[in-house]
Every structure is written in structure tokens, then in C-alpha cells.
N, C-alpha and C. Protein backbone atom coordinates (compact mmCIF):
# COMPACT_ATOMS: atom_id res chain seq x y z
N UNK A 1 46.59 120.07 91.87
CA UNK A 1 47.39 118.88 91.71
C UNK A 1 48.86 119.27 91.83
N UNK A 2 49.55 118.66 92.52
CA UNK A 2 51.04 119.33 93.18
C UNK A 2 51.95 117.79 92.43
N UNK A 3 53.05 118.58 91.66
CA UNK A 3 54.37 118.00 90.45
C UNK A 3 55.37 117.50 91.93
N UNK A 4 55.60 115.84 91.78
CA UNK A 4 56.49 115.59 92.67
C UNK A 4 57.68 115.93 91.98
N UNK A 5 58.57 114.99 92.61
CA UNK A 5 60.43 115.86 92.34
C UNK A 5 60.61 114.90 91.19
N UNK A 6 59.81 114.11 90.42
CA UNK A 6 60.57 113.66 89.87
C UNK A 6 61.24 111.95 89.31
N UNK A 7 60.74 111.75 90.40
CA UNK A 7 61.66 110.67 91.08
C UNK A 7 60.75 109.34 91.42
N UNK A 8 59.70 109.20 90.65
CA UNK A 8 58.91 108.22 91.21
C UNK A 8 58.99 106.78 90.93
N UNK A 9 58.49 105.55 90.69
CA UNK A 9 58.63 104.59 90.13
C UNK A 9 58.36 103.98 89.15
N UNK A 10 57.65 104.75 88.27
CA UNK A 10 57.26 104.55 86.99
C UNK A 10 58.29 103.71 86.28
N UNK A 11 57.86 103.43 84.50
CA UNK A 11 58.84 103.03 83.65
C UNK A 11 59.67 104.15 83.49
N UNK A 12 59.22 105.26 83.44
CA UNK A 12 59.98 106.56 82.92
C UNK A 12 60.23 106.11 81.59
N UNK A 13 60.95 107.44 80.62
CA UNK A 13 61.12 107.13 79.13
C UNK A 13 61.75 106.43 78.24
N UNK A 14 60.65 105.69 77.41
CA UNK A 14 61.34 104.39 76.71
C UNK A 14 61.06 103.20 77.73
N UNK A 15 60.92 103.20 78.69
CA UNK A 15 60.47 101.89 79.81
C UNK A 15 59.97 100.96 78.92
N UNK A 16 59.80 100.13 79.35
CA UNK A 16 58.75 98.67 78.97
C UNK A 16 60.06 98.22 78.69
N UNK A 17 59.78 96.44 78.81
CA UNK A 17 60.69 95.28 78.57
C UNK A 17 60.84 94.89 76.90
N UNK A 18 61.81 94.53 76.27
CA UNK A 18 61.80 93.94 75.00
C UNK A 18 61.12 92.47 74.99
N UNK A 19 60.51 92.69 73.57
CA UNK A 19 60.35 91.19 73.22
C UNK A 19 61.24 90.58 73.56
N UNK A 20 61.02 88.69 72.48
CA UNK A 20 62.07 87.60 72.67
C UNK A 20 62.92 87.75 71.72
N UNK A 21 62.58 88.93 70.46
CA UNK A 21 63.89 88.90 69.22
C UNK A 21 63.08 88.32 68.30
N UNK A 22 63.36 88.65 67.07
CA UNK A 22 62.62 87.64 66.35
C UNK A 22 61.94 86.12 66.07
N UNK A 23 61.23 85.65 65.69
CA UNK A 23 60.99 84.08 65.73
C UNK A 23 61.91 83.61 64.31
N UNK A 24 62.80 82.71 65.24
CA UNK A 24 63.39 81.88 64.25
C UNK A 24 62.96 80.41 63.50
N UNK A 25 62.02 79.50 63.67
CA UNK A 25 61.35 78.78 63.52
C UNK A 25 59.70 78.68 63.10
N UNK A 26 59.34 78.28 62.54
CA UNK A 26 57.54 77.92 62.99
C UNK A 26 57.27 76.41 63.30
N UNK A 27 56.80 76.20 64.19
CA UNK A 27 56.13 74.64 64.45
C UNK A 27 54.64 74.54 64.65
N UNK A 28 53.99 73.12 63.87
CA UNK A 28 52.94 73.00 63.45
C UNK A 28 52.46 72.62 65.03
N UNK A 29 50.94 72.92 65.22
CA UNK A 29 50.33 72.49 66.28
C UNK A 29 50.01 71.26 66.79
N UNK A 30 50.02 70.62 65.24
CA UNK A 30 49.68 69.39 65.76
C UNK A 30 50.42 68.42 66.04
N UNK A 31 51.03 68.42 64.63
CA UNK A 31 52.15 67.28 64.61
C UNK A 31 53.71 67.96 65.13
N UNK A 32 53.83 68.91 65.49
CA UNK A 32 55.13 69.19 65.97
C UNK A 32 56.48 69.87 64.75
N UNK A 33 56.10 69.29 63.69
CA UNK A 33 56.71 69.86 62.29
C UNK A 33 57.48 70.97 62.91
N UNK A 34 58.80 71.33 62.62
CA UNK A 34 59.08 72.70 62.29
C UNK A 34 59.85 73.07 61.11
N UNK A 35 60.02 74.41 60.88
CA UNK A 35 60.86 75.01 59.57
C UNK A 35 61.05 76.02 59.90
N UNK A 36 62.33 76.75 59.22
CA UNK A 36 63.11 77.98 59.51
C UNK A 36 61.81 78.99 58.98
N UNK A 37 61.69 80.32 59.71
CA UNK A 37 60.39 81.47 59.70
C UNK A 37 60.76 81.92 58.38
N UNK A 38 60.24 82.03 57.86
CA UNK A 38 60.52 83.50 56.39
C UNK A 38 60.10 85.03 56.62
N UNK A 39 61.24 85.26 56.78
CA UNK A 39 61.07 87.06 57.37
C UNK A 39 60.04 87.55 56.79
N UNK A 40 58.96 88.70 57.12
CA UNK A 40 57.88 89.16 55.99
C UNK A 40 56.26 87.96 56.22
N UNK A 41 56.71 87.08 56.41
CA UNK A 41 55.27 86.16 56.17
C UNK A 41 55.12 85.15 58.01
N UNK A 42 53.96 86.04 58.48
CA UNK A 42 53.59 85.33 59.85
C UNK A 42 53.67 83.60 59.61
N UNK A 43 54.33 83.22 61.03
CA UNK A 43 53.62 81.80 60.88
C UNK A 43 52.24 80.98 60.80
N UNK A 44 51.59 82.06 61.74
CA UNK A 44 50.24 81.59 61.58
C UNK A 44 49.84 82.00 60.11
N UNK A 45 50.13 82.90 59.15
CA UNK A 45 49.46 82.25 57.98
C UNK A 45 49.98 81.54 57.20
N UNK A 46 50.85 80.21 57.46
CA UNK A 46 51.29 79.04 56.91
C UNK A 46 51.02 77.72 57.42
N UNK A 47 50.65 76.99 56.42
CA UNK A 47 49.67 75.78 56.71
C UNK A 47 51.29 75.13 57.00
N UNK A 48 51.07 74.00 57.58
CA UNK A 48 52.14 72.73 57.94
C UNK A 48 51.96 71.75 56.27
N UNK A 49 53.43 71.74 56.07
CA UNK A 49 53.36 70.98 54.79
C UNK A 49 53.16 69.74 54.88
N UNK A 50 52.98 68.90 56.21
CA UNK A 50 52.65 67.41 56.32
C UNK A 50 51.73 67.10 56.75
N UNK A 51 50.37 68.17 57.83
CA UNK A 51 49.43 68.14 58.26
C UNK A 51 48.22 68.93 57.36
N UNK A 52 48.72 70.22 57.43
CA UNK A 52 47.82 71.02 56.75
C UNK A 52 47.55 71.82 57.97
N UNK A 53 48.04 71.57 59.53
CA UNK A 53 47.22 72.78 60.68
C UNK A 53 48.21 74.09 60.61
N UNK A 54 47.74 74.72 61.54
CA UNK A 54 48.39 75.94 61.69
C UNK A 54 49.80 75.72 62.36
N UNK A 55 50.58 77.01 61.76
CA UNK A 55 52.06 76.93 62.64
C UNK A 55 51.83 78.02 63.50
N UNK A 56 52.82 78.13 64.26
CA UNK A 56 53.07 78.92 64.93
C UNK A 56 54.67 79.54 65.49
N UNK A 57 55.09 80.69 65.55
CA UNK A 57 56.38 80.99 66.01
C UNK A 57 56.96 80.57 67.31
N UNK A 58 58.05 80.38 66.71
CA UNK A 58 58.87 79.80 68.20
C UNK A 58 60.45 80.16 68.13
């Protein structure tokens, strides 16, 4: 197996793209609800306080 120069197209080190940054919001699935995220606690495990469905980050 023969080492090219080097130079190929890979990500090379550290490569890959960043996330979007943190989620600042969660909004409910159903009804649209949102509220500011609480750092520490996913949205999906918080019920919507006017529906009861799942949130989600946004």
C-alpha cells in the first residue's frame, strides 16, 4: 500500500461542519406553543404546558 503526498481531499483534522449553536426555544408539535429552552433539560423531555404533546428544539 503506497502513502500519497499528502494532499488529498479528505476532511483532514478536526474536519466536519458545526452544528446550528444551541437551541434557543422549544415548540410543541402540535399546537405550535413555544418557550425559551432551559439549558441542561432536552426539549423532548418536556410536555407542552397547554397541550400536554411533545416539544421539540428550535
Amino acid at each position: 500500500m503506497q502513502m500519497g503526498s499528502g494532499r488529498g481531499s479528505g476532511m483532514g483534522r478536526g474536519g466536519g461542519r458545526q452544528g446550528l449553536g444551541p437551541v434557543r426555544e422549544c415548540r410543541c408539535t402540535n399546537c405550535g406553543y413555544t418557550q425559551s429552552h432551559q439549558p441542561g433539560v432536552p426539549c423532548a423531555n418536556q410536555a407542552c404546558p397547554k397541550c400536554g404533546s411533545v416539544m421539540v428544539g428550535v
